[in-house]
Protein backbone atom coordinates (compact mmCIF):
# COMPACT_ATOMS: atom_id res chain seq x y z
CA UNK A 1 -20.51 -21.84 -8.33
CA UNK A 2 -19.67 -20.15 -11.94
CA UNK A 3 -16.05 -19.83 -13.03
CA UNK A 4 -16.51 -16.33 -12.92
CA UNK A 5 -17.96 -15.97 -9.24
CA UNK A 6 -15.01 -18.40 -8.07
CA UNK A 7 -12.68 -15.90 -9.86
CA UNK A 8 -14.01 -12.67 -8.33
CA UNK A 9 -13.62 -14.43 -4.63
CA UNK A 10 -10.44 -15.15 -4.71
CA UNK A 11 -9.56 -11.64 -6.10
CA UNK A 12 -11.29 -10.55 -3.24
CA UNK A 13 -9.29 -12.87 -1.35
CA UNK A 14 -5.83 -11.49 -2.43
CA UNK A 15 -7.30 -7.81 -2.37
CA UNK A 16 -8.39 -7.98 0.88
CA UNK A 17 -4.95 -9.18 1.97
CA UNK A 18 -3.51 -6.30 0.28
CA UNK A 19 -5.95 -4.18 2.25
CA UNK A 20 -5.52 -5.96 5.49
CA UNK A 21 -1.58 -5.29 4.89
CA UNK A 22 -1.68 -1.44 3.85
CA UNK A 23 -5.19 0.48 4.90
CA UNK A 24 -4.42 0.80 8.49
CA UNK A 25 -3.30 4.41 7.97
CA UNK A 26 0.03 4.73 6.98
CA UNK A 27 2.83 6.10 10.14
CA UNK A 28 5.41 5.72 12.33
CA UNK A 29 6.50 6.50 15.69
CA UNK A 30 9.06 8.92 17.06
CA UNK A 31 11.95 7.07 17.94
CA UNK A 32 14.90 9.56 18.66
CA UNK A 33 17.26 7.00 17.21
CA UNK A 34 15.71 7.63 13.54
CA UNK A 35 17.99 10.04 11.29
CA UNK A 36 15.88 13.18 10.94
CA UNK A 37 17.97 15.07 8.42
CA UNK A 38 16.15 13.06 5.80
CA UNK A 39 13.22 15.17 7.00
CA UNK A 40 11.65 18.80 5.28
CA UNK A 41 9.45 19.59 8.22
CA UNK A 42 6.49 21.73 7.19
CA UNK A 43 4.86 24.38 10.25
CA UNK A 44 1.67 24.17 7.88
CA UNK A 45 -1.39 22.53 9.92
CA UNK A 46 -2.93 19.37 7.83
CA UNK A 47 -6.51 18.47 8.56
CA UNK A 48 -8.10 15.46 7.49
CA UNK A 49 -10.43 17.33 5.04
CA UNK A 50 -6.96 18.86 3.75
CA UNK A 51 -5.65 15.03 3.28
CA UNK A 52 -8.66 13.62 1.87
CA UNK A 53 -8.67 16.43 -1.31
CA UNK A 54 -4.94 15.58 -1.50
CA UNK A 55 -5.82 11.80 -2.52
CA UNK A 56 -5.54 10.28 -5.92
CA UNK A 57 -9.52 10.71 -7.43
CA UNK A 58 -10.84 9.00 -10.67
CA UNK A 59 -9.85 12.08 -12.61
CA UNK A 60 -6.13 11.64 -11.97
CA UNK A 61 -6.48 7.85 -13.32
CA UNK A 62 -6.61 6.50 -16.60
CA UNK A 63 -10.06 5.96 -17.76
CA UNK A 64 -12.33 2.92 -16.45
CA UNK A 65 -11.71 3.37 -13.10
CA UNK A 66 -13.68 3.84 -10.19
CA UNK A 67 -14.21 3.85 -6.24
CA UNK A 68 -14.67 0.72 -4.79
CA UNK A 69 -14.44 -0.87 -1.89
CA UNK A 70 -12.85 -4.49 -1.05
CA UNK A 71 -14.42 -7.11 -3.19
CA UNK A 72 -16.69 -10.25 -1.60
CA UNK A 73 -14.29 -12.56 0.30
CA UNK A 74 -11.98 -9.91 1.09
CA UNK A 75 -12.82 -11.23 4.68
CA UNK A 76 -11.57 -14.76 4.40
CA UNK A 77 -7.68 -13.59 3.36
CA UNK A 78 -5.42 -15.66 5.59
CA UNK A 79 -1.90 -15.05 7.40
CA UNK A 80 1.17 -16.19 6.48
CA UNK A 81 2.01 -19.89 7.25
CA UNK A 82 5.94 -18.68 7.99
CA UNK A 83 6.26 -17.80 12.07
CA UNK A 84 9.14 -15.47 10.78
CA UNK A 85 7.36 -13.89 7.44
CA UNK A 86 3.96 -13.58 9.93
CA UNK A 87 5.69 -11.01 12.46
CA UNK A 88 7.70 -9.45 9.38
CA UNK A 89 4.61 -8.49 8.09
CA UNK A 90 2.75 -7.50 11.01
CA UNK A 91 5.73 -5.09 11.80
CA UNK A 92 5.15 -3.21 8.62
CA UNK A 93 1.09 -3.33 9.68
CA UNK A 94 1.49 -2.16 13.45
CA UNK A 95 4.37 0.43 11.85
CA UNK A 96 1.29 2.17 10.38
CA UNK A 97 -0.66 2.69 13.56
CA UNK A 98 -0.29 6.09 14.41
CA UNK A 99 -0.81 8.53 16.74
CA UNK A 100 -3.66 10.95 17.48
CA UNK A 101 -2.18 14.28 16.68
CA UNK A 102 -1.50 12.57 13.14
CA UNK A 103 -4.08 12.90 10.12
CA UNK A 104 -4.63 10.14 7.51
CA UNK A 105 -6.70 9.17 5.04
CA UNK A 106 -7.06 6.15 2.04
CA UNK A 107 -9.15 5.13 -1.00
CA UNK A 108 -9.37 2.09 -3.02
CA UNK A 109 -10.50 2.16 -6.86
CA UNK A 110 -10.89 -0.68 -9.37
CA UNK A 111 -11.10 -0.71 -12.96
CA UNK A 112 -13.14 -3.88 -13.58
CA UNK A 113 -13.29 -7.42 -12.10
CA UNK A 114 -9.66 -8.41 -13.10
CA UNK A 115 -8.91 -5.12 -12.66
CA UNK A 116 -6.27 -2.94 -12.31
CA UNK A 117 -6.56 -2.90 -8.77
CA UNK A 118 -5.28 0.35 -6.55
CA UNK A 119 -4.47 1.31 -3.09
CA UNK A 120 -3.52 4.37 -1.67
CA UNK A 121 -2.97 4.85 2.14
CA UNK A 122 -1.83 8.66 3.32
CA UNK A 123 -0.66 9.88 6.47
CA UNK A 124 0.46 13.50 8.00
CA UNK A 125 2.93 13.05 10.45
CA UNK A 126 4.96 14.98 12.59
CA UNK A 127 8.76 16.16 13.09
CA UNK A 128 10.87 13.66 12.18
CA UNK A 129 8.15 10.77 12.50
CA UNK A 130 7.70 10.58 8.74
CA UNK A 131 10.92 9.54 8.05
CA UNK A 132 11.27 6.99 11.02
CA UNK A 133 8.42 5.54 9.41
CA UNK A 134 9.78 5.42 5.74
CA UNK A 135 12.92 3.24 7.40
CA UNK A 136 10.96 1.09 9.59
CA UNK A 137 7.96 0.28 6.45
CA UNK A 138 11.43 -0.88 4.30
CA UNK A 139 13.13 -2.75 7.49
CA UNK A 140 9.65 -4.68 8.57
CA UNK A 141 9.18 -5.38 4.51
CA UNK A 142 13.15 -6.38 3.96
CA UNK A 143 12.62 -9.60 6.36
CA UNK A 144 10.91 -12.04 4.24
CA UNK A 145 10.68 -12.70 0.76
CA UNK A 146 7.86 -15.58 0.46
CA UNK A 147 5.54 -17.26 2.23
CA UNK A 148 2.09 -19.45 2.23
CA UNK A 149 -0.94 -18.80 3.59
CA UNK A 150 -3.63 -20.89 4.12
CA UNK A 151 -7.54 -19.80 3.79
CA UNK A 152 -10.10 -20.78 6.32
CA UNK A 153 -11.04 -23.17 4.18
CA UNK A 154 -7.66 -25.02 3.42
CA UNK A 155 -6.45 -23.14 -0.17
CA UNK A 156 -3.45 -22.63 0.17
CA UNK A 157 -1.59 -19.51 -1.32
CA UNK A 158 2.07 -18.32 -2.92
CA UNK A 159 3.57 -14.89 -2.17
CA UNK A 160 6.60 -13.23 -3.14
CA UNK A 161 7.98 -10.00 -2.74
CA UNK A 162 11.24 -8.91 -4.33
CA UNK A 163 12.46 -5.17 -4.11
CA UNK A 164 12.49 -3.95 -7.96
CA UNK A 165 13.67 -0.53 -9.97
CA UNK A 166 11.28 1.82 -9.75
CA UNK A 167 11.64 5.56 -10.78
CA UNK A 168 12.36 7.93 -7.72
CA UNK A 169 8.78 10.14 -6.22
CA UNK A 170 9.16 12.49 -3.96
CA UNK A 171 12.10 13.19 -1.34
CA UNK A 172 12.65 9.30 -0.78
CA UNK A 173 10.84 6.17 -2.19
CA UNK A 174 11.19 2.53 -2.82
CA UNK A 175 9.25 -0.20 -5.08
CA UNK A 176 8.48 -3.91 -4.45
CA UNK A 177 7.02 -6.26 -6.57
CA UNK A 178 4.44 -8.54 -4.56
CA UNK A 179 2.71 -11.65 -6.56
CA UNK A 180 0.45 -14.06 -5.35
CA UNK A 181 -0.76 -17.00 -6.60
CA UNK A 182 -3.71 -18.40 -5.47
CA UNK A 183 -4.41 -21.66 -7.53
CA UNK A 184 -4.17 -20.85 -11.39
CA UNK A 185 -4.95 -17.34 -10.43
CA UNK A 186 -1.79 -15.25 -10.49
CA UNK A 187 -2.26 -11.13 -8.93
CA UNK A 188 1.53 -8.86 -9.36
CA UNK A 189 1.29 -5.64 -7.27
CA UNK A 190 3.89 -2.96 -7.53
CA UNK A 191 3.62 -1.95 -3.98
CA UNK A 192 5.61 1.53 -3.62
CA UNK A 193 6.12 3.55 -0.39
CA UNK A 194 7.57 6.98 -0.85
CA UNK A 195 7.25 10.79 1.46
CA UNK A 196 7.14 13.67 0.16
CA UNK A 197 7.48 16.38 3.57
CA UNK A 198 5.67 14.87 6.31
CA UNK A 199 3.28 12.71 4.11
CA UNK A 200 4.38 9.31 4.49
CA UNK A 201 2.05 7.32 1.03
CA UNK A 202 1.88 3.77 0.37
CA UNK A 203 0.62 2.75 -3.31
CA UNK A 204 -0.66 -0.74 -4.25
CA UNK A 205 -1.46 -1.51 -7.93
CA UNK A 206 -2.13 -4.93 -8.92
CA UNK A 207 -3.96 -6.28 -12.11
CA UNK A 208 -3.93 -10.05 -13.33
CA UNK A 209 -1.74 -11.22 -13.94
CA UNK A 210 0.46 -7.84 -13.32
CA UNK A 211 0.16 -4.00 -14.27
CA UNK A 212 3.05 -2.32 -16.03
CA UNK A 213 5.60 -0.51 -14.14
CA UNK A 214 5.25 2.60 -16.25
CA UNK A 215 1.61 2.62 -15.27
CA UNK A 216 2.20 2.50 -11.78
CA UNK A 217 5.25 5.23 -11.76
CA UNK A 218 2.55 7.81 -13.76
CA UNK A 219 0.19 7.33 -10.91
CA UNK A 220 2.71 7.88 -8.53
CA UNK A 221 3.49 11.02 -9.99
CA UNK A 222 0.49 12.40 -9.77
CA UNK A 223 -0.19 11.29 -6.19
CA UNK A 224 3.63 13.22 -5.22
CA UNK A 225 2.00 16.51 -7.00
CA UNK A 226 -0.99 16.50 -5.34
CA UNK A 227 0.67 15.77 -1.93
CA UNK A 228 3.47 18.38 -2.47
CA UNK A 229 0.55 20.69 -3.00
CA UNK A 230 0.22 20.60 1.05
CA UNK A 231 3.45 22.09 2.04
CA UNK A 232 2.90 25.01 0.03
């Protein structure tokens, strides 16, 4: 096996954990105990056609990149060693599954084999449900800070995630910075959840070893334009 083939498997590795963790349709539930004043309900009816021209496309991206789907060995990402970090995270994943009267939609683009690397995970929700969604995303992510994981076949992975500035998108938002290191390959994500109405958006750019903060706030922009463009 080539250098090069070993690299691009375990990028897929740590991109298909990224995709295992965010592109199960973004959500929430409706829990009457959530604030709802946070909310700007919108009467407007969202289809999924609606919410699929309202995603980030290669023209709102810098150029180089391109649709793509989860690289080879996406399917061999493992889960956290960590009981505690293991549930953590599967709170923010089962967070995200959503109802049937709610929409959602996501796309993945890459910009080359080391990438930058993005994810983008949208969902239309309902009342107050966005915003009980927002909380619970930051209280399931808040719980645990690093952990292991070990591959089916015995590699053994580092991952942190640390909440970091980030400029404000939309009516609420928050930024972490995820890295994992996966033998002398090092991947840094800026993973940023923000809502803007009832769209509740997670973003996920990663590059090796990192993509700038700057970069990742510009994109974000864009993708809180082209949302707000739905409760007009």
């Amino acid at each position: 096996m080539t250098r090069g083939t070993l690299r691009r498997l375990r990028l897929g590795t740590v991109l298909g954990l990224l995709a295992a963790l965010i592109l199960t349709g973004c959500g929430g539930t409706d829990d009457a105990s959530e604030p709802k004043a946070d909310t700007t309900p919108v009467s407007s009816t969202v289809t999924a056609a609606d919410l699929r021209a309202a995603l980030l496309t290669t023209d709102d991206l810098p150029m180089g990149y391109t649709v793509g789907a989860t690289p080879a060995g996406a399917d061999t990402a493992g889960a956290p060693d960590d009981a505690a970090c293991a549930a953590a995270l599967k709170g923010f994943k089962d967070s995200a599954t959503i109802g049937k009267d709610a929409t959602k939609a996501d796309v993945q683009f890459t910009a080359g084999d080391a990438g930058p690397f993005l994810l983008e995970s949208v969902a239309w929700l309902k009342g107050g449900a966005a915003a009980a969604g927002f909380a619970t995303f930051r209280t399931a992510l808040a719980k645990c800070d690093s952990w292991t994981m070990t591959q089916p076949d015995g590699t053994k992975s580092a991952v942190t995630l640390a909440s970091t500035p980030f400029p404000a998108l939309g009516d609420a938002s928050y930024a972490y910075r995820l890295t994992i290191q996966l033998g002398t390959l090092s991947v840094g994500s800026n993973l940023v959840v923000f809502r803007v109405a009832n769209a509740l958006c997670v973003l996920v750019h990663s590059g090796v070893p990192n993509v700038p903060t700057a970069a990742t706030a510009a994109i974000g922009r864009t993708a809180v334009t082209k949302l707000t463009k739905l409760t007009r």
